[in-house]
N, C-alpha and C. Protein backbone atom coordinates (compact mmCIF):
# COMPACT_ATOMS: atom_id res chain seq x y z
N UNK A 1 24.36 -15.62 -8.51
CA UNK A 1 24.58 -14.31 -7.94
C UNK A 1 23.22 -13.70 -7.63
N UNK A 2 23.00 -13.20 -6.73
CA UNK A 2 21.78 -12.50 -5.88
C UNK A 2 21.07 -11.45 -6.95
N UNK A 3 20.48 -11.27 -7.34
CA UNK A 3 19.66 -10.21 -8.14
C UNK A 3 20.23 -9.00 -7.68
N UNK A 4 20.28 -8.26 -6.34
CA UNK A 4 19.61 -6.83 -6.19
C UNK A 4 21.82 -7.01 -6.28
N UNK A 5 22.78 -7.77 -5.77
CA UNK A 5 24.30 -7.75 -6.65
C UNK A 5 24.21 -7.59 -7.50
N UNK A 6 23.72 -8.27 -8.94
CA UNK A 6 23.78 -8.47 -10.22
C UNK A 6 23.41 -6.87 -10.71
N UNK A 7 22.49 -6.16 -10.49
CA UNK A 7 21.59 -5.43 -10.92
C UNK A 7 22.60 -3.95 -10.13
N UNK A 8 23.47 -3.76 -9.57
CA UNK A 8 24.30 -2.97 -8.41
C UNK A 8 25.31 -2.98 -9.37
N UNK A 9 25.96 -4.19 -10.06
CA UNK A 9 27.19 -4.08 -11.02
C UNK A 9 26.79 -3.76 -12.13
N UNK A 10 26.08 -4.32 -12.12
CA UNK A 10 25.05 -3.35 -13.84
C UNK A 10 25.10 -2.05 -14.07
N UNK A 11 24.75 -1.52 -12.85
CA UNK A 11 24.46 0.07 -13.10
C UNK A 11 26.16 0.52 -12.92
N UNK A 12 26.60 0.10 -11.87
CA UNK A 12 28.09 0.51 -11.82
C UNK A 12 28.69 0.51 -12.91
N UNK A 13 29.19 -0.63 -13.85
CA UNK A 13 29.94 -1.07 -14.96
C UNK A 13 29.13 0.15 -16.02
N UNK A 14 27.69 0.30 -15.91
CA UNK A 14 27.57 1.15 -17.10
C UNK A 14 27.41 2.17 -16.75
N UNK A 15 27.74 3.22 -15.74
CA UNK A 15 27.84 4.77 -15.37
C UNK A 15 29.49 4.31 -15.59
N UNK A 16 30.40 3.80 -15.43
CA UNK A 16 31.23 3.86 -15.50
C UNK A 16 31.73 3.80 -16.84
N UNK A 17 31.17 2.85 -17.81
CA UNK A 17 31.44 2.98 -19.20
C UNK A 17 30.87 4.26 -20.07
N UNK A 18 29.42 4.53 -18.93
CA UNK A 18 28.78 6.10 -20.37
C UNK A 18 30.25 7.36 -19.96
N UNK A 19 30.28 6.95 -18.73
CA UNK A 19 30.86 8.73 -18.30
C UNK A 19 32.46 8.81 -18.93
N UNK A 20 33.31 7.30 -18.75
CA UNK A 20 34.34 7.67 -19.22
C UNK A 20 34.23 7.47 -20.74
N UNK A 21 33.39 6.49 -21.23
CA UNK A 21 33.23 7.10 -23.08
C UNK A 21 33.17 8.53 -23.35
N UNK A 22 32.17 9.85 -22.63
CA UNK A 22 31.45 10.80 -22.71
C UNK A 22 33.14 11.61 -22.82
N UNK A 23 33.79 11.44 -21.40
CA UNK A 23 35.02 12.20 -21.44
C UNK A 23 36.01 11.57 -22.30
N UNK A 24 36.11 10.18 -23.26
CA UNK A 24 36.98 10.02 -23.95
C UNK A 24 36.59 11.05 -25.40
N UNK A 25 35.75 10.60 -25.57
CA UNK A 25 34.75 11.58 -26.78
C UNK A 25 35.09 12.78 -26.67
N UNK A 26 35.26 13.52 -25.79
CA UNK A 26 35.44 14.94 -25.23
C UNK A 26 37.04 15.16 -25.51
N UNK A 27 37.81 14.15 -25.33
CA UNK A 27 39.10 14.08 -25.59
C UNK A 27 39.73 14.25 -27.17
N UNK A 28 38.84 12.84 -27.81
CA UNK A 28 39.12 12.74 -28.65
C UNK A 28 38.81 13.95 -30.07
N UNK A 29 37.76 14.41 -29.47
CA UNK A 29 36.81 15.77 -30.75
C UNK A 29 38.34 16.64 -30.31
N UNK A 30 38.65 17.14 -29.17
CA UNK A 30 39.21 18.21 -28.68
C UNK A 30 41.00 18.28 -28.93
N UNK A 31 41.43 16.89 -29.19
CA UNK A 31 43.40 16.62 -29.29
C UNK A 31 43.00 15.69 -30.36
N UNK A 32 42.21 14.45 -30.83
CA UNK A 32 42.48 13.88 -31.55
C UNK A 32 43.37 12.60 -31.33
N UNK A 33 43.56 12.71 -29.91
CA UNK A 33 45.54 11.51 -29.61
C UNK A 33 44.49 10.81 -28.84
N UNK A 34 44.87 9.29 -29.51
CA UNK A 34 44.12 8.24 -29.39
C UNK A 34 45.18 7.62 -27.77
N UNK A 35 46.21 7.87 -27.51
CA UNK A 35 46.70 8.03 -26.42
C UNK A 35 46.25 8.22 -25.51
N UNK A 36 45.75 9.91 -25.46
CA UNK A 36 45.36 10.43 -24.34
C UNK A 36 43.71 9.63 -23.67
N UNK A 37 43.35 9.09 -24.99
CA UNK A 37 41.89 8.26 -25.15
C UNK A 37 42.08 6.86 -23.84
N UNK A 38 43.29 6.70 -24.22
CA UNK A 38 43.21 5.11 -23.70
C UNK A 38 44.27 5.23 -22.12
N UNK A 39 44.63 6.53 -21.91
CA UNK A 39 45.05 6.77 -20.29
C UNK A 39 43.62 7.57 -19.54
N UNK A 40 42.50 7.79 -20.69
CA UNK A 40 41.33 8.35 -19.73
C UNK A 40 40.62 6.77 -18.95
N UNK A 41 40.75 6.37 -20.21
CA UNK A 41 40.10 4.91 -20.05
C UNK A 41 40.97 3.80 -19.14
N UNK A 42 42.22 3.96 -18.95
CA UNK A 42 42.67 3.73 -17.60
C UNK A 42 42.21 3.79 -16.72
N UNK A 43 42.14 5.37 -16.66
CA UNK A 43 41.38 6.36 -14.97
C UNK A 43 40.22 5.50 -15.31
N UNK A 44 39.33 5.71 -15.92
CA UNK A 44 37.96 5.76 -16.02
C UNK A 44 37.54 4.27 -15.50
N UNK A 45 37.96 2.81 -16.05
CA UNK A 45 37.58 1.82 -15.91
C UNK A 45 38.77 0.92 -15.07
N UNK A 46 40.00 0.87 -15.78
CA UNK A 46 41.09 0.35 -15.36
C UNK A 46 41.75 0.19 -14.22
N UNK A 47 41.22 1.43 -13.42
CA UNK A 47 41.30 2.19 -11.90
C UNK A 47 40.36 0.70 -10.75
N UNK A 48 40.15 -0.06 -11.40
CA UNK A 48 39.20 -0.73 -10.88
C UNK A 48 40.74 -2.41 -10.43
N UNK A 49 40.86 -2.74 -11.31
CA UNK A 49 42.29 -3.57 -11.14
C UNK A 49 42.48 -3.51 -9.49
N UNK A 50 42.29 -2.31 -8.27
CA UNK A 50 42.77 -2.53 -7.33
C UNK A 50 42.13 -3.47 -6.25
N UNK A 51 40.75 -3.33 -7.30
CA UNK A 51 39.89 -4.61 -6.66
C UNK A 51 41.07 -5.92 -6.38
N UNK A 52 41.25 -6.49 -7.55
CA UNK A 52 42.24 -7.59 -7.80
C UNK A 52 43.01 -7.87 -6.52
N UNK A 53 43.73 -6.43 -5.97
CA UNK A 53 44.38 -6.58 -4.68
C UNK A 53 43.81 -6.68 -3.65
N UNK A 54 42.64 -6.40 -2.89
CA UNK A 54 42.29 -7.01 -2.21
C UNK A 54 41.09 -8.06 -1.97
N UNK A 55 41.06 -8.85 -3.52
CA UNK A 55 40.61 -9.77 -3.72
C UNK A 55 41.57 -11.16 -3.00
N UNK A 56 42.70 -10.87 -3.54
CA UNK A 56 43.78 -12.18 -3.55
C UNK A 56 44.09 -12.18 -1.94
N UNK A 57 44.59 -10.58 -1.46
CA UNK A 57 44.53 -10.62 0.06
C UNK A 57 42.86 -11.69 0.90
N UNK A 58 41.89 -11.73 0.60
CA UNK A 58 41.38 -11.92 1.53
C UNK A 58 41.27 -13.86 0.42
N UNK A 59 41.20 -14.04 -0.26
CA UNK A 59 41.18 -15.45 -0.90
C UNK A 59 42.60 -16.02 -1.94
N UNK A 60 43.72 -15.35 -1.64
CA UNK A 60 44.73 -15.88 -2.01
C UNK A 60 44.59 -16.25 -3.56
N UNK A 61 45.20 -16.73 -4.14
CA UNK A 61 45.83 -16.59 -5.54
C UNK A 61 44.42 -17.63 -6.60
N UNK A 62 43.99 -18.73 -5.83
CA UNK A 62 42.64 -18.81 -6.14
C UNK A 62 41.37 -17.77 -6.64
N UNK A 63 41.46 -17.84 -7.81
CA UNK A 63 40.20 -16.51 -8.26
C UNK A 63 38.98 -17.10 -8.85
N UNK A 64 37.94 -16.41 -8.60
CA UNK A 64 36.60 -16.94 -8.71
C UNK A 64 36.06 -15.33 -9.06
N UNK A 65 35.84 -15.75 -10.40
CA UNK A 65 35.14 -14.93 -10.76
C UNK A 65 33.38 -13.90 -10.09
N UNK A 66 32.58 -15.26 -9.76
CA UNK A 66 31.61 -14.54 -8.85
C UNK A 66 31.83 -14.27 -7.56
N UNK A 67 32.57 -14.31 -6.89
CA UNK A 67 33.49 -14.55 -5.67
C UNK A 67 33.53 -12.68 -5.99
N UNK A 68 34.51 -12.65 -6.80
CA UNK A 68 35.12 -11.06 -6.92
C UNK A 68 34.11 -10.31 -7.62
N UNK A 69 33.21 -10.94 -8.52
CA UNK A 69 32.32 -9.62 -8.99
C UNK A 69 30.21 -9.18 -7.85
N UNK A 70 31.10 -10.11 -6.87
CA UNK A 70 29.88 -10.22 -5.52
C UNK A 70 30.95 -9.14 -4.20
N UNK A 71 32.00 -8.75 -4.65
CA UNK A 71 33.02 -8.35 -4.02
C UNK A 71 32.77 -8.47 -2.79
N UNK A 72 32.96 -10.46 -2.86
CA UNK A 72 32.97 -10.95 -1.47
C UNK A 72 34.32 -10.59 -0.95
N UNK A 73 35.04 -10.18 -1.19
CA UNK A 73 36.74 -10.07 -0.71
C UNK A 73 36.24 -9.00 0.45
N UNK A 74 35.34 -8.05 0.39
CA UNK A 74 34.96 -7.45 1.93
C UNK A 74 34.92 -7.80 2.97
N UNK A 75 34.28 -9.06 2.67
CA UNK A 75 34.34 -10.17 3.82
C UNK A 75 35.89 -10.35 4.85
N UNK A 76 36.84 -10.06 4.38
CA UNK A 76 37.97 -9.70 4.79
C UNK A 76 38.17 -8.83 5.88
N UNK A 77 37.08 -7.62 5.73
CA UNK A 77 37.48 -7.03 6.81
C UNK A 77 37.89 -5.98 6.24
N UNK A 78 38.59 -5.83 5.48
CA UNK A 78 39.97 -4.97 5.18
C UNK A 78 39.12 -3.98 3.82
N UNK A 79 39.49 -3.07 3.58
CA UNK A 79 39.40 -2.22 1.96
C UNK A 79 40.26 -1.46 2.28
N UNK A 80 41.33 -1.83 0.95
CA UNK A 80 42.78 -0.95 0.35
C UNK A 80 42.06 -0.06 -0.80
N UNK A 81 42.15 -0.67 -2.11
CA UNK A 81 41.51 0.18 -3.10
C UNK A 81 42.68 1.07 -3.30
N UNK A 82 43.94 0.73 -3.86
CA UNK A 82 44.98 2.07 -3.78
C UNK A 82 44.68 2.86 -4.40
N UNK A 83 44.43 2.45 -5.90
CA UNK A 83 43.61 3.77 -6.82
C UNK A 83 42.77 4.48 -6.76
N UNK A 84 41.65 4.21 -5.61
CA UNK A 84 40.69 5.02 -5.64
C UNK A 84 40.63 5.95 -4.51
N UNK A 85 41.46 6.77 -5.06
CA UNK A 85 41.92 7.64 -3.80
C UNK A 85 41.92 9.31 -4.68
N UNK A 86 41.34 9.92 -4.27
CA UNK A 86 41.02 11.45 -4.53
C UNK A 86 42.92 12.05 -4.35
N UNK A 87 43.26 11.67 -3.55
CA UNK A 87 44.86 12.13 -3.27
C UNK A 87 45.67 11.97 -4.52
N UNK A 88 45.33 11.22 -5.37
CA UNK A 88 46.18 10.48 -6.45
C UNK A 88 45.90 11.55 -7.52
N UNK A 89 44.95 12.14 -7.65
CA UNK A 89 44.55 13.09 -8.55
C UNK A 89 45.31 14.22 -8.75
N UNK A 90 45.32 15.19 -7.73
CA UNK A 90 46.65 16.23 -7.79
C UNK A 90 48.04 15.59 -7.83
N UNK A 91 48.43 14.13 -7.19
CA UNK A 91 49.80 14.21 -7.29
C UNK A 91 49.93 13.59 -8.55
N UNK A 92 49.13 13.53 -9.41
CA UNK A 92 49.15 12.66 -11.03
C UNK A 92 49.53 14.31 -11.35
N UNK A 93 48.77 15.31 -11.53
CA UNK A 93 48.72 16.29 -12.09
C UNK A 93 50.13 16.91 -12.00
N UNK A 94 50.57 17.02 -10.74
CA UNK A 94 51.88 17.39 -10.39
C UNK A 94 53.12 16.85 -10.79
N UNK A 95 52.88 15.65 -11.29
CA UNK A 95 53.98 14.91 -11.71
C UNK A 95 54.08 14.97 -13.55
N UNK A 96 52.73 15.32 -14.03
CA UNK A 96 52.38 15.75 -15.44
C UNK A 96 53.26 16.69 -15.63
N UNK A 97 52.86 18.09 -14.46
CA UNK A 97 53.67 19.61 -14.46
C UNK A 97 55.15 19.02 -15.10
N UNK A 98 55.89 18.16 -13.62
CA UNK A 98 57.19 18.20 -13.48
C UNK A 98 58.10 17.66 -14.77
N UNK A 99 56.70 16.34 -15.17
CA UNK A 99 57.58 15.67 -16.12
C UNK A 99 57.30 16.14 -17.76
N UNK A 100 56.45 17.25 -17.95
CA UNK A 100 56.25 17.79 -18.79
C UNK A 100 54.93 16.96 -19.62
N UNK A 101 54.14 16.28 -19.04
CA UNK A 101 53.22 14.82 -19.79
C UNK A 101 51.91 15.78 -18.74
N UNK A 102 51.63 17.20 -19.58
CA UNK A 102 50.24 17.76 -18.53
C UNK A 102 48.86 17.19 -19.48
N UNK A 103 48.94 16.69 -20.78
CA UNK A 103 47.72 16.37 -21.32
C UNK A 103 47.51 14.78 -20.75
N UNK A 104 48.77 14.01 -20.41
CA UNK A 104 48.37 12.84 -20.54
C UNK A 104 48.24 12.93 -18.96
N UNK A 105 48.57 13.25 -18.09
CA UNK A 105 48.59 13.60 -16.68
C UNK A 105 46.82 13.78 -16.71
N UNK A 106 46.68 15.26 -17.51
CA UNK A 106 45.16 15.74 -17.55
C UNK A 106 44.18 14.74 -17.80
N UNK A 107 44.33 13.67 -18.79
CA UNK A 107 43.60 12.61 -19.19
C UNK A 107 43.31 11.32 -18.22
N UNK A 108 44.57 11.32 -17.52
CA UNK A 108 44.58 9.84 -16.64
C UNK A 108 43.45 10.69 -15.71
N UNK A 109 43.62 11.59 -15.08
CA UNK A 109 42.98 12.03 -14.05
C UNK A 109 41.28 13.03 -14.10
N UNK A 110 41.47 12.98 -15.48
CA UNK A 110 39.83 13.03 -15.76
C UNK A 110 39.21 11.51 -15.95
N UNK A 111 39.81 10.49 -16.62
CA UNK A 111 39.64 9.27 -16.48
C UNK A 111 39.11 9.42 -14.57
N UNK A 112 39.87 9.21 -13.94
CA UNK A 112 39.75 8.66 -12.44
C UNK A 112 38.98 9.78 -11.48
N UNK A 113 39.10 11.25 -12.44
CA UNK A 113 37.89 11.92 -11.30
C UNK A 113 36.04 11.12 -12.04
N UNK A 114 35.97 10.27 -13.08
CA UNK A 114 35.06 10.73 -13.22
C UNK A 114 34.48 9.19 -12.57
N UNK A 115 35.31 8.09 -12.38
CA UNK A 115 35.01 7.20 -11.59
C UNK A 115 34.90 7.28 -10.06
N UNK A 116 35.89 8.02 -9.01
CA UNK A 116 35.60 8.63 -7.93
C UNK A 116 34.17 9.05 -8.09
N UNK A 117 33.95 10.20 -8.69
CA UNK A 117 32.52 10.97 -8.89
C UNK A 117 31.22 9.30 -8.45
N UNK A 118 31.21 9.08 -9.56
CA UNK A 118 30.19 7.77 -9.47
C UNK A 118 30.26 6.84 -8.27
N UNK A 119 31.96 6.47 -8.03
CA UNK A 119 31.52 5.73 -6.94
C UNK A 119 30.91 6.62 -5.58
N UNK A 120 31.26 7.38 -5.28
CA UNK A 120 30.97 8.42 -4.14
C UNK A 120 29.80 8.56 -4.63
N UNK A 121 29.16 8.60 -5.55
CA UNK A 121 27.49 9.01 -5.25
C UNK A 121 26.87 7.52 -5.27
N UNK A 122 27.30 6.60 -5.72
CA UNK A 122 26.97 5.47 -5.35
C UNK A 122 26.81 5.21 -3.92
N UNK A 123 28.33 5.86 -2.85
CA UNK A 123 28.22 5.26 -1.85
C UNK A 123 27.58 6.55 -1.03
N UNK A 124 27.06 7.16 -1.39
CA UNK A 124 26.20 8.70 -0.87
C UNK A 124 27.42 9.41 -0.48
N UNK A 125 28.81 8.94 -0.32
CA UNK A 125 29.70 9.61 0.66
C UNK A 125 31.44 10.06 -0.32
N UNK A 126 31.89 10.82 0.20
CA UNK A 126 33.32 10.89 -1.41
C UNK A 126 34.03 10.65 0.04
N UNK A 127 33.88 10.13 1.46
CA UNK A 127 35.26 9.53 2.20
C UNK A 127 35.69 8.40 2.21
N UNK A 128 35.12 7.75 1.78
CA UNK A 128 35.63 6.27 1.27
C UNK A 128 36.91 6.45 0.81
N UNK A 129 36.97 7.30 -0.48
CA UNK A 129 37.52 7.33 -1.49
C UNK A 129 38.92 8.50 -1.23
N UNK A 130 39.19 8.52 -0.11
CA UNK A 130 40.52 9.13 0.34
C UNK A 130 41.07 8.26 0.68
N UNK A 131 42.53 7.99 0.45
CA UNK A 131 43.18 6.87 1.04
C UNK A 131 43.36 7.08 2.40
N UNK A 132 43.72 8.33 2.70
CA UNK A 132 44.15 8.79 4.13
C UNK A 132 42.84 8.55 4.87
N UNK A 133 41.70 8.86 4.47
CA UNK A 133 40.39 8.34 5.48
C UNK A 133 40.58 6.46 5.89
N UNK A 134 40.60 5.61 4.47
CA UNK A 134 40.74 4.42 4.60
C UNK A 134 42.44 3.96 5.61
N UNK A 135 43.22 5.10 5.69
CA UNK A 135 44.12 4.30 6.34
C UNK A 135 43.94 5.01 7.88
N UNK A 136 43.58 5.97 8.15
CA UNK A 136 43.30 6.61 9.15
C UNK A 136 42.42 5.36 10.31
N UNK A 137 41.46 4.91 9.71
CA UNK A 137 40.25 3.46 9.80
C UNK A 137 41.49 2.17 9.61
N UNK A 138 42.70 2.46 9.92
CA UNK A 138 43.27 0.58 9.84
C UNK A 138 42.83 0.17 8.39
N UNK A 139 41.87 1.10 7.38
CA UNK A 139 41.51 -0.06 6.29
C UNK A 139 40.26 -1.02 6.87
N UNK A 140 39.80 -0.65 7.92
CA UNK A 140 38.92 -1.82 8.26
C UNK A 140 37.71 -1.33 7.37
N UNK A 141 36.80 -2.43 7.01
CA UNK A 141 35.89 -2.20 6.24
C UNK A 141 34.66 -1.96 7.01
N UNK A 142 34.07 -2.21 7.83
CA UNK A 142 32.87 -2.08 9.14
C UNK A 142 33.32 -0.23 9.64
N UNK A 143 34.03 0.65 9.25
CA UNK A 143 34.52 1.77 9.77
C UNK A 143 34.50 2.67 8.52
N UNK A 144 34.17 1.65 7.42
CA UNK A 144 34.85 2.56 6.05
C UNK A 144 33.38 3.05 5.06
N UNK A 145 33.15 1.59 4.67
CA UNK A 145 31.68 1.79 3.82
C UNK A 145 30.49 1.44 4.57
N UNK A 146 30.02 2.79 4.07
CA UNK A 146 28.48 2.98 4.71
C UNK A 146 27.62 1.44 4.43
N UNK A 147 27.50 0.74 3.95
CA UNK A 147 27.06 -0.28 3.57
C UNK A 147 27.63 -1.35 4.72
N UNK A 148 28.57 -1.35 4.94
CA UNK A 148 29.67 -2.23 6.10
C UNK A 148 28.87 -1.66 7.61
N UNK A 149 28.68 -0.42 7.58
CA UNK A 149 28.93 0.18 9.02
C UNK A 149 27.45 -0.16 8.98
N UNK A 150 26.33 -0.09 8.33
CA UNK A 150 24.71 -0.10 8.39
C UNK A 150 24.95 -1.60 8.94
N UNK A 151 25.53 -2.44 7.98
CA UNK A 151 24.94 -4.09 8.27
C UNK A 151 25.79 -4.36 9.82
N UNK A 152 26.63 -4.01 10.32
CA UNK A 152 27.25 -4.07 11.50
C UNK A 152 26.03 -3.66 12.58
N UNK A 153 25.36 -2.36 12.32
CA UNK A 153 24.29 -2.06 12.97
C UNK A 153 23.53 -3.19 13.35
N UNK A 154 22.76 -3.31 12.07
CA UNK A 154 21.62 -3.76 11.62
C UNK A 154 21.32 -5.66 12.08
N UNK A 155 22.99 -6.29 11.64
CA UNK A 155 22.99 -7.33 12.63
C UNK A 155 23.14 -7.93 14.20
N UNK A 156 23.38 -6.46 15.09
CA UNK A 156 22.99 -6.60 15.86
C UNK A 156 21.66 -6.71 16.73
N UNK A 157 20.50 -5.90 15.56
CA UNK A 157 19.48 -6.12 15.45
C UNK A 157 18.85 -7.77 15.30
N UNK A 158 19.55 -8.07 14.22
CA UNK A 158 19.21 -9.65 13.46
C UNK A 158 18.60 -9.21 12.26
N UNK A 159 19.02 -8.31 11.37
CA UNK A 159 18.83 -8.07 10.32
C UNK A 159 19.97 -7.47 9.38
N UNK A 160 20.15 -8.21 8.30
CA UNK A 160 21.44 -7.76 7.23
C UNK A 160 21.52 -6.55 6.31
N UNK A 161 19.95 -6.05 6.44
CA UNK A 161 19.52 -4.80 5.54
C UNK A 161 20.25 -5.07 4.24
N UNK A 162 20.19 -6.26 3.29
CA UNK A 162 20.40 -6.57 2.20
C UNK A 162 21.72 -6.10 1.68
N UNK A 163 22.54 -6.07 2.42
CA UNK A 163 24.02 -6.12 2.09
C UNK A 163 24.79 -7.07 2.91
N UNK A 164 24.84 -8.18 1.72
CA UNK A 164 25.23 -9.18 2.12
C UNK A 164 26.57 -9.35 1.66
């Protein structure tokens, strides 16, 4: 695996582990329900699983571990990402209201605002991370992430600007 990949999931995996520990901690001092702990940690890390789906879409039921943690599945073309969608946040909350579950509602979705948060400053941009932007774009990936749309540039140049 490429260094400046390796060193990109590094920092990802651990802003993603300090911030949703920070808000499980925050949970746990504040209710005590080891519950509400492990639906933050859903949102927070678990929210990631949608990789999985458009892993298999672009390489079928064959899984390769550096394959998916190089998240060559871009190569596809395509980014779904169902979970990581800012939209999912109020209608989690709303469905907490209806079904009377507002702490565990509150928890899943501090879990998943605080991964949104990171990835969006990761990707300088929080439109990725609307589903309605990604479906608005076909889902195409060259339209979606700034990283996609630069190297589309950039190889017409004859240069990959290190997003490979």
């Amino acid at each position: 695996m490429e260094i400046k990949k390796l060193k990109n999931l590094f920092y990802d995996l651990t802003a993603h582990l300090a911030v949703t520990g920070v808000m499980s901690a925050l949970l746990f001092f504040y209710t005590a329900d080891t519950r509400l702990i492990l639906l933050c940690v859903l949102g927070g890390i678990l929210i990631d699983i949608d990789h999985l789906f458009d892993y298999f879409l672009c390489f079928g039921i064959r899984f390769n571990l550096k394959k998916f943690l190089c998240g060559e599945f871009v190569k596809s073309g395509r980014v779904y990402l169902f979970f990581h969608s800012w939209e999912l946040l109020p209608l989690i909350l709303i469905c907490g209201l209806y079904f009377n579950l507002n702490w565990e509602a509150a928890a899943l979705s501090l879990g998943m605002l605080g991964h949104l948060i990171i990835d969006s400053s990761f990707q300088k941009t929080i439109k990725p991370y609307f589903l309605s932007y990604r479906a608005w774009h076909r889902f195409k990936a060259d339209e979606i992430l700034p990283c996609m749309k630069n190297k589309k540039r950039l190889l017409k140049n004859g240069d990959d600007g290190g997003c490979r």
